[in-house]
PDB file of N, CA and C in Angstrom:
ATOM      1  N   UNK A   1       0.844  -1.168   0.000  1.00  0.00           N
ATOM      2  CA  UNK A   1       0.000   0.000   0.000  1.00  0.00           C
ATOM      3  C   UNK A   1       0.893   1.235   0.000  1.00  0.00           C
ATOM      4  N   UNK A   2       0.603   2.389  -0.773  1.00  0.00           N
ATOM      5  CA  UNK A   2       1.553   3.163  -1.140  1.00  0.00           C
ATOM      6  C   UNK A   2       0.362   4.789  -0.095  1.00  0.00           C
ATOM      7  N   UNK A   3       1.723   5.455   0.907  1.00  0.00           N
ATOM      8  CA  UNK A   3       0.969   6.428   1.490  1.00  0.00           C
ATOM      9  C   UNK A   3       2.444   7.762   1.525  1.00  0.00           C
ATOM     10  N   UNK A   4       1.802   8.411   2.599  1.00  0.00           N
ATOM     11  CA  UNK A   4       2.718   9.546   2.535  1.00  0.00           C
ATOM     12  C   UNK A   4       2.960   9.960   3.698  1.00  0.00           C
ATOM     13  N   UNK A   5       4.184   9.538   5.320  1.00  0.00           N
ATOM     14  CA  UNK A   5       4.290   9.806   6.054  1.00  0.00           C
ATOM     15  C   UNK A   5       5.600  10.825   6.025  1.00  0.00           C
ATOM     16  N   UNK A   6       5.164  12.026   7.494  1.00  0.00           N
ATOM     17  CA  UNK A   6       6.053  12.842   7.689  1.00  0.00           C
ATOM     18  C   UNK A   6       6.833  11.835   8.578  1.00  0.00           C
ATOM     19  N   UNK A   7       8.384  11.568   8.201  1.00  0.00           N
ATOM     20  CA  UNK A   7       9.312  11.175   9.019  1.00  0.00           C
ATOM     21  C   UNK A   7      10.531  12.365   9.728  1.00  0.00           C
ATOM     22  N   UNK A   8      10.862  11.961  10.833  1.00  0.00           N
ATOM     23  CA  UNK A   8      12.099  13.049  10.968  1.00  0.00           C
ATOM     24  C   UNK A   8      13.093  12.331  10.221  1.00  0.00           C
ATOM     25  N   UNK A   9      13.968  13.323  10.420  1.00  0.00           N
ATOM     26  CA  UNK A   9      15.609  12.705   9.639  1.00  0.00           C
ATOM     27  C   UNK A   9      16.270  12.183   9.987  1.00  0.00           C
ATOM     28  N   UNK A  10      16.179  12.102  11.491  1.00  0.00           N
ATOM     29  CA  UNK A  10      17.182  11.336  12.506  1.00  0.00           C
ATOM     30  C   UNK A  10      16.560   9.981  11.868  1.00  0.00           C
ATOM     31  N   UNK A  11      15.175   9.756  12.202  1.00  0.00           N
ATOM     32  CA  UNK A  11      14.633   8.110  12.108  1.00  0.00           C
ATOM     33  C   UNK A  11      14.704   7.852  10.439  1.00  0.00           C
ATOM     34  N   UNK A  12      14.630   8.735   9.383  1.00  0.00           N
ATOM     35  CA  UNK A  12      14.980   7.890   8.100  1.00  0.00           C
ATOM     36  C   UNK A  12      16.271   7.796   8.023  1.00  0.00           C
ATOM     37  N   UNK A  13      17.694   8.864   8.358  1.00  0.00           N
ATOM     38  CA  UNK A  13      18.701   7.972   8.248  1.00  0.00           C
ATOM     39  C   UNK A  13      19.382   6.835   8.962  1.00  0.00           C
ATOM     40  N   UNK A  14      18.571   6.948   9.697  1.00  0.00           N
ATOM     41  CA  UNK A  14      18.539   5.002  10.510  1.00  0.00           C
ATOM     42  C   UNK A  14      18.115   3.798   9.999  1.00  0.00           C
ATOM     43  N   UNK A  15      16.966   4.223   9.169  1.00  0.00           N
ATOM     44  CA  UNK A  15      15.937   3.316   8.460  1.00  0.00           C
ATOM     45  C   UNK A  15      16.735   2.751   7.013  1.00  0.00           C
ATOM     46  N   UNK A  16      17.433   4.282   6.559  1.00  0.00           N
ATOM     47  CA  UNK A  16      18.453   4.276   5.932  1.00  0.00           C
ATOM     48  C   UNK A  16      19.586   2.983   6.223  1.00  0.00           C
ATOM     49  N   UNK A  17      20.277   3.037   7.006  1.00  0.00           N
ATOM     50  CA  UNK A  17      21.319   2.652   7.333  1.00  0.00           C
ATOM     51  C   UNK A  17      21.129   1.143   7.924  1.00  0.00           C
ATOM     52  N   UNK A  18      19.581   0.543   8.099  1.00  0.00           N
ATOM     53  CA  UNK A  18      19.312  -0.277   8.275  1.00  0.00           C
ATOM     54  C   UNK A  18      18.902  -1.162   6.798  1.00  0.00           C
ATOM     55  N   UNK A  19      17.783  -0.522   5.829  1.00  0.00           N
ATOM     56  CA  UNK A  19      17.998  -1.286   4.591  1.00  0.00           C
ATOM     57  C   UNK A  19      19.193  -1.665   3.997  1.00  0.00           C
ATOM     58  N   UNK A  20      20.208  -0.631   4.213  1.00  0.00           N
ATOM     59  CA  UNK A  20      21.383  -0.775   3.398  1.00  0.00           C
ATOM     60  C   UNK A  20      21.763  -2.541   3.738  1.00  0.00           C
ATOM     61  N   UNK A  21      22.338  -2.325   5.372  1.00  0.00           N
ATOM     62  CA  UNK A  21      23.160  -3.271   5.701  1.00  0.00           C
ATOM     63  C   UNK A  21      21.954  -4.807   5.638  1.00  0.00           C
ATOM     64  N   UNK A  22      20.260  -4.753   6.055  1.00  0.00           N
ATOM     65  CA  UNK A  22      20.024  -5.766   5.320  1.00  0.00           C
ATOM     66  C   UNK A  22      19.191  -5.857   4.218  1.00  0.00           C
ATOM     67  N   UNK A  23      19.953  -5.481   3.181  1.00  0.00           N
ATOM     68  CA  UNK A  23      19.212  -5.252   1.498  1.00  0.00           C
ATOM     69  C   UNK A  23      17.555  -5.396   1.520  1.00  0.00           C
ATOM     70  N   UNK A  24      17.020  -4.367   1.821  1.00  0.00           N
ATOM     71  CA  UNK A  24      16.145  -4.442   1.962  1.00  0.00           C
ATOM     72  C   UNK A  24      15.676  -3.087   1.377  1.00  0.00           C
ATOM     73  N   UNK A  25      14.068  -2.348   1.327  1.00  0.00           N
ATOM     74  CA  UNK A  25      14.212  -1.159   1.186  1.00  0.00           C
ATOM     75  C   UNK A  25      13.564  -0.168   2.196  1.00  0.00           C
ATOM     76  N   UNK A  26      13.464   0.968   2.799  1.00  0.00           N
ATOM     77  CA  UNK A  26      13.159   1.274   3.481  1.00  0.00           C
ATOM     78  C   UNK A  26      12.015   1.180   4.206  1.00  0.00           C
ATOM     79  N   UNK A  27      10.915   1.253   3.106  1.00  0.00           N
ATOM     80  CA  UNK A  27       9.530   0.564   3.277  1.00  0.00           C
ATOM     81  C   UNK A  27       9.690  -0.338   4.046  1.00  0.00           C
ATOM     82  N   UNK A  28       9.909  -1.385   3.317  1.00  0.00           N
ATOM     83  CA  UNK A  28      10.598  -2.868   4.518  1.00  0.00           C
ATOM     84  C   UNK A  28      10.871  -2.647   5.542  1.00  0.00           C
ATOM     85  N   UNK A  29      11.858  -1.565   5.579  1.00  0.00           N
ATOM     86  CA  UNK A  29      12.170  -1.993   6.971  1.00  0.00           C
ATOM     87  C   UNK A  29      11.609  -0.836   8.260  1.00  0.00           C
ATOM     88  N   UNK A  30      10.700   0.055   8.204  1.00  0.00           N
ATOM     89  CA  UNK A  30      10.334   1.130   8.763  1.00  0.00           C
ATOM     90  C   UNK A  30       9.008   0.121   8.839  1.00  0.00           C
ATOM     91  N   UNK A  31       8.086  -0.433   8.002  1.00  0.00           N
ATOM     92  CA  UNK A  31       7.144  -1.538   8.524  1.00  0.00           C
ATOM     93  C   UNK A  31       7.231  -2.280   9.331  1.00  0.00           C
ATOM     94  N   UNK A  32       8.818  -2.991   9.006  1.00  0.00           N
ATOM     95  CA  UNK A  32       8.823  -4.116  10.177  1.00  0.00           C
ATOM     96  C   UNK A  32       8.926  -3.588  11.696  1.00  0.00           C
ATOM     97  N   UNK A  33       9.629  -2.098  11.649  1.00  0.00           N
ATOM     98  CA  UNK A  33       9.847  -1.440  13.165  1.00  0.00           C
ATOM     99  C   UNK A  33       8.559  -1.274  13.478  1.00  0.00           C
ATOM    100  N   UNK A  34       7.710  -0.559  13.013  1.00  0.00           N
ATOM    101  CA  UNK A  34       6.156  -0.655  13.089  1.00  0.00           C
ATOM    102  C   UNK A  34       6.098  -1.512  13.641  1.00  0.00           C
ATOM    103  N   UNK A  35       5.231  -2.446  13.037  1.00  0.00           N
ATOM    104  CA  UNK A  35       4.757  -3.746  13.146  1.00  0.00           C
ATOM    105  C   UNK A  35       5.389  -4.329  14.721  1.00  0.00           C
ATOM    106  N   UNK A  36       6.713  -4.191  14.915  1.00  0.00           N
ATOM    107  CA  UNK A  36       7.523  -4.732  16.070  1.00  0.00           C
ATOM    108  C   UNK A  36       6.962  -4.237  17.526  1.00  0.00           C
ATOM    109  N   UNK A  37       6.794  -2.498  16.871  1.00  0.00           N
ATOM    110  CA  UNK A  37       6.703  -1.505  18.226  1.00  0.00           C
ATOM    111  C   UNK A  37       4.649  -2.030  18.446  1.00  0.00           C
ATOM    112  N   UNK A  38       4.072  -2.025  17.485  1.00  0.00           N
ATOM    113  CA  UNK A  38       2.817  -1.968  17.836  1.00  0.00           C
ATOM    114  C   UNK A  38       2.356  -3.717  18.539  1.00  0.00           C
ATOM    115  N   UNK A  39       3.416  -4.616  18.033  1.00  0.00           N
ATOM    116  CA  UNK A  39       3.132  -5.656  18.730  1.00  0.00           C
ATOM    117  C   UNK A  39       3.292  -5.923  19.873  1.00  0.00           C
ATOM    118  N   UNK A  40       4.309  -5.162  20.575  1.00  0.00           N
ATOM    119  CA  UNK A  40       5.505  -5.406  22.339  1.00  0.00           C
ATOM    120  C   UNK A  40       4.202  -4.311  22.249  1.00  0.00           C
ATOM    121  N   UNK A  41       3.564  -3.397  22.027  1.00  0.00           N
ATOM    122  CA  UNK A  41       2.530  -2.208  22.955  1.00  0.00           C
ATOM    123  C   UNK A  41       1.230  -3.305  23.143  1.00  0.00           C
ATOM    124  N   UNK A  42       0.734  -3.959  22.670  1.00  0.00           N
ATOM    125  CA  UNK A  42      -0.371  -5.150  22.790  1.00  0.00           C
ATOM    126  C   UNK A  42      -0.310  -5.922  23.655  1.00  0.00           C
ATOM    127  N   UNK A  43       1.405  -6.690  23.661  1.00  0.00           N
ATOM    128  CA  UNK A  43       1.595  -7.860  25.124  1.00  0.00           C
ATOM    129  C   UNK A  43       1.829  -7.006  26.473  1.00  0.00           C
ATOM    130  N   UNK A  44       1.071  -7.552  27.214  1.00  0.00           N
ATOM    131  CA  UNK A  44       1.121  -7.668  28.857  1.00  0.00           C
ATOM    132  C   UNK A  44       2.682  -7.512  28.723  1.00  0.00           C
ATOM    133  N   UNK A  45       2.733  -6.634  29.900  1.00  0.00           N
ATOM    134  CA  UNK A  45       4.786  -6.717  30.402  1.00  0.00           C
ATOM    135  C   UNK A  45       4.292  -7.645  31.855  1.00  0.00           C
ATOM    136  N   UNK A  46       5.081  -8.488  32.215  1.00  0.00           N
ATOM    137  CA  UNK A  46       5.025  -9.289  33.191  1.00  0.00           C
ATOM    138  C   UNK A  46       5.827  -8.707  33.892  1.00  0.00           C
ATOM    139  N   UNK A  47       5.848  -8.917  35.253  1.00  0.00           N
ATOM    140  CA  UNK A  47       6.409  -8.236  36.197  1.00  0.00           C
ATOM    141  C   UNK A  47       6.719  -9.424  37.281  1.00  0.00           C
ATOM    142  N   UNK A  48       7.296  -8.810  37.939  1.00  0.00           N
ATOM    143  CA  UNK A  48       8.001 -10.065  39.403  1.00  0.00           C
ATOM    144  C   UNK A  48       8.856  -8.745  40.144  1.00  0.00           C
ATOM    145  N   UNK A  49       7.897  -8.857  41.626  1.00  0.00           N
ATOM    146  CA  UNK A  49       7.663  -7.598  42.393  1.00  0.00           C
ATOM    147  C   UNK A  49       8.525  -6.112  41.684  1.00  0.00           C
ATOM    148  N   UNK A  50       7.855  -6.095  40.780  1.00  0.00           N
ATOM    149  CA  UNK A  50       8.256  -4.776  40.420  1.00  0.00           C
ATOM    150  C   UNK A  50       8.768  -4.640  39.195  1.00  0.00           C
ATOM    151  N   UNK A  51       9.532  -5.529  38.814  1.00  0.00           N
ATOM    152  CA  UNK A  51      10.777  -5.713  37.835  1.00  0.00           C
ATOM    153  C   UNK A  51       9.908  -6.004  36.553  1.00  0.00           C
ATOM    154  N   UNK A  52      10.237  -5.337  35.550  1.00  0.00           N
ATOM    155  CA  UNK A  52       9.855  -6.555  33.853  1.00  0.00           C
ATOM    156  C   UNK A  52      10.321  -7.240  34.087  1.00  0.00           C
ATOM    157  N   UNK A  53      10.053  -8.890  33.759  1.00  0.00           N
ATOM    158  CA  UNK A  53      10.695  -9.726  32.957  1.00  0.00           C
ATOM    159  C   UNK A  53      11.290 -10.294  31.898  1.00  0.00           C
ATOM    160  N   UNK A  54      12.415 -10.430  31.144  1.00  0.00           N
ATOM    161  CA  UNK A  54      12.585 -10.478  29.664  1.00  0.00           C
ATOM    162  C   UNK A  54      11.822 -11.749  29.499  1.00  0.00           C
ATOM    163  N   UNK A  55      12.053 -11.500  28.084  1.00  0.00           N
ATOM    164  CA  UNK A  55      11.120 -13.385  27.936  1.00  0.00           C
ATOM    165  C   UNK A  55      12.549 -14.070  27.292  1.00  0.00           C
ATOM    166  N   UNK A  56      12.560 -15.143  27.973  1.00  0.00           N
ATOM    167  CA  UNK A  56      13.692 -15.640  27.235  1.00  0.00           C
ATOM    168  C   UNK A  56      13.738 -16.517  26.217  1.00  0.00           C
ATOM    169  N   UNK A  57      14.866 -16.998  24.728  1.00  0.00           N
ATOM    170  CA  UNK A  57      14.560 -17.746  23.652  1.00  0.00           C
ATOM    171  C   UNK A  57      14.121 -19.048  23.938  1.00  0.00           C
ATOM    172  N   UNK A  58      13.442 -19.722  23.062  1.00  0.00           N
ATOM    173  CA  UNK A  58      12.441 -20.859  23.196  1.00  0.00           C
ATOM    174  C   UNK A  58      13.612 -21.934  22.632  1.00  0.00           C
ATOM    175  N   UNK A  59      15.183 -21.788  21.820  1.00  0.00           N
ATOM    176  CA  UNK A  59      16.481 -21.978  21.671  1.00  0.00           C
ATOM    177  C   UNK A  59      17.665 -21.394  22.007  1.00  0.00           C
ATOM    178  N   UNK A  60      17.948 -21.454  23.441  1.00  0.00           N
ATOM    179  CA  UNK A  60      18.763 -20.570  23.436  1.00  0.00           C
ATOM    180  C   UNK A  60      20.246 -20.702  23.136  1.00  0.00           C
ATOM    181  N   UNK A  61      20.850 -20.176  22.303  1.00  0.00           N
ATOM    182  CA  UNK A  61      22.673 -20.560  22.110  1.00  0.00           C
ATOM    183  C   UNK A  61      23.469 -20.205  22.966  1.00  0.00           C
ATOM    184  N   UNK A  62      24.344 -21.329  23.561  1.00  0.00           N
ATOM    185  CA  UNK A  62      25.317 -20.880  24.583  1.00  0.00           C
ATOM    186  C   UNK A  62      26.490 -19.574  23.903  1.00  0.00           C
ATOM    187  N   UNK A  63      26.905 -19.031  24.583  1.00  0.00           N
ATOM    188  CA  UNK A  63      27.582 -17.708  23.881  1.00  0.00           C
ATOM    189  C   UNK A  63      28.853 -18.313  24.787  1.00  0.00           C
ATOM    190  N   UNK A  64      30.013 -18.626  24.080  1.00  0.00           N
ATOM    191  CA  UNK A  64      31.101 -18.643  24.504  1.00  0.00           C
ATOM    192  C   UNK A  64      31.936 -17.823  24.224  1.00  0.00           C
ATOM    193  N   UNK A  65      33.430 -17.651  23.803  1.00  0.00           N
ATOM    194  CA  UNK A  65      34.528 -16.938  23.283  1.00  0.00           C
ATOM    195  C   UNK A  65      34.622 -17.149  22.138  1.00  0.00           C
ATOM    196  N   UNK A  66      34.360 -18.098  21.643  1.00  0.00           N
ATOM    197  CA  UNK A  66      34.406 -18.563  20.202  1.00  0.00           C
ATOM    198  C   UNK A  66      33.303 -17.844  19.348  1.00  0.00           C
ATOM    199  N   UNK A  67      32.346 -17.848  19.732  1.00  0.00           N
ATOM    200  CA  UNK A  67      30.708 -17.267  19.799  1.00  0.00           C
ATOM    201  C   UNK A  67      30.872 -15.823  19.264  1.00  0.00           C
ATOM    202  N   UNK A  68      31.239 -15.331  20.886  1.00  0.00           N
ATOM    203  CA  UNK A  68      32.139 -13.559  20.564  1.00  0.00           C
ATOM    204  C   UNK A  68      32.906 -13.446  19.429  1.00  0.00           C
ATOM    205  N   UNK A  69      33.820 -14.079  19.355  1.00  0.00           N
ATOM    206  CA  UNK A  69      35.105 -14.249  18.544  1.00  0.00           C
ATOM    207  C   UNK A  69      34.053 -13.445  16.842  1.00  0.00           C
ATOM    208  N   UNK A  70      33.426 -14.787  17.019  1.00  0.00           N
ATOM    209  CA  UNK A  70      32.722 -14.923  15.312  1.00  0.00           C
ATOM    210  C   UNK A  70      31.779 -13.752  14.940  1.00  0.00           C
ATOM    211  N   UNK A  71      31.112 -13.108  15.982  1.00  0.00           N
ATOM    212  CA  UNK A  71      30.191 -11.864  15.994  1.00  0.00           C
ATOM    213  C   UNK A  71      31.895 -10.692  15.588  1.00  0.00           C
ATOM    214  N   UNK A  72      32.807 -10.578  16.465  1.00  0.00           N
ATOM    215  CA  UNK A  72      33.637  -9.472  16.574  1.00  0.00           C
ATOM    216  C   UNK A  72      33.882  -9.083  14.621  1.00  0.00           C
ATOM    217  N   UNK A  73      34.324 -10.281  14.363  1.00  0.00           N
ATOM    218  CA  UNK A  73      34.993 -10.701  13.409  1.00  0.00           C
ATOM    219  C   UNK A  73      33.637 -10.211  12.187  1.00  0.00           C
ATOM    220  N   UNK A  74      32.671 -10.388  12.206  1.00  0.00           N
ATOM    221  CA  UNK A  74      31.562 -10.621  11.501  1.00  0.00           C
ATOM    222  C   UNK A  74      31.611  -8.806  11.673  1.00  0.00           C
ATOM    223  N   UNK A  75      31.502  -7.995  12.253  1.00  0.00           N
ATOM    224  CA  UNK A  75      31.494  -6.434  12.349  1.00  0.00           C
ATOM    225  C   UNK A  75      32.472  -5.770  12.123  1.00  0.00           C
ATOM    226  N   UNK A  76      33.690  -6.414  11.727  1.00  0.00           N
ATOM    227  CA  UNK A  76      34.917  -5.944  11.318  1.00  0.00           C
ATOM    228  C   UNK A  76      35.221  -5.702   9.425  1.00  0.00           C
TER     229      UNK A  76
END
């Protein structure tokens, strides 16, 4: 669906800088932030006396040095 939003500049050259790195186009990816922010505003935040809770992965990967290593390396 094709519309016409006022964005600031700070948030399109982010949106920017986010299609780039995953080939995508901005549309894409300013929807998916959408879509992300309006879904976490819908779920219940759970709490435990006071605190949020994160939710944690349903797989979670152990993160070792090697782990790090391959992320460092991967941003370089």
């Amino acid at each position: 669906m094709r519309t016409t939003l006022m964005i600031d500049d700070d948030v399109l050259a982010i949106a920017k800088t986010f299609a780039k790195q995953q080939h995508k186009t901005i549309g894409q990816v300013i929807s998916e932030f959408a879509r992300q922010s309006l879904i976490r505003q819908t779920q219940p935040i759970q709490e435990r006396n006071g605190i949020p809770l994160l939710k944690a992965p349903t797989n979670p990967q152990i993160v070792n040095l090697e782990v790090v290593n391959q992320l460092r390396d991967e941003l370089l």
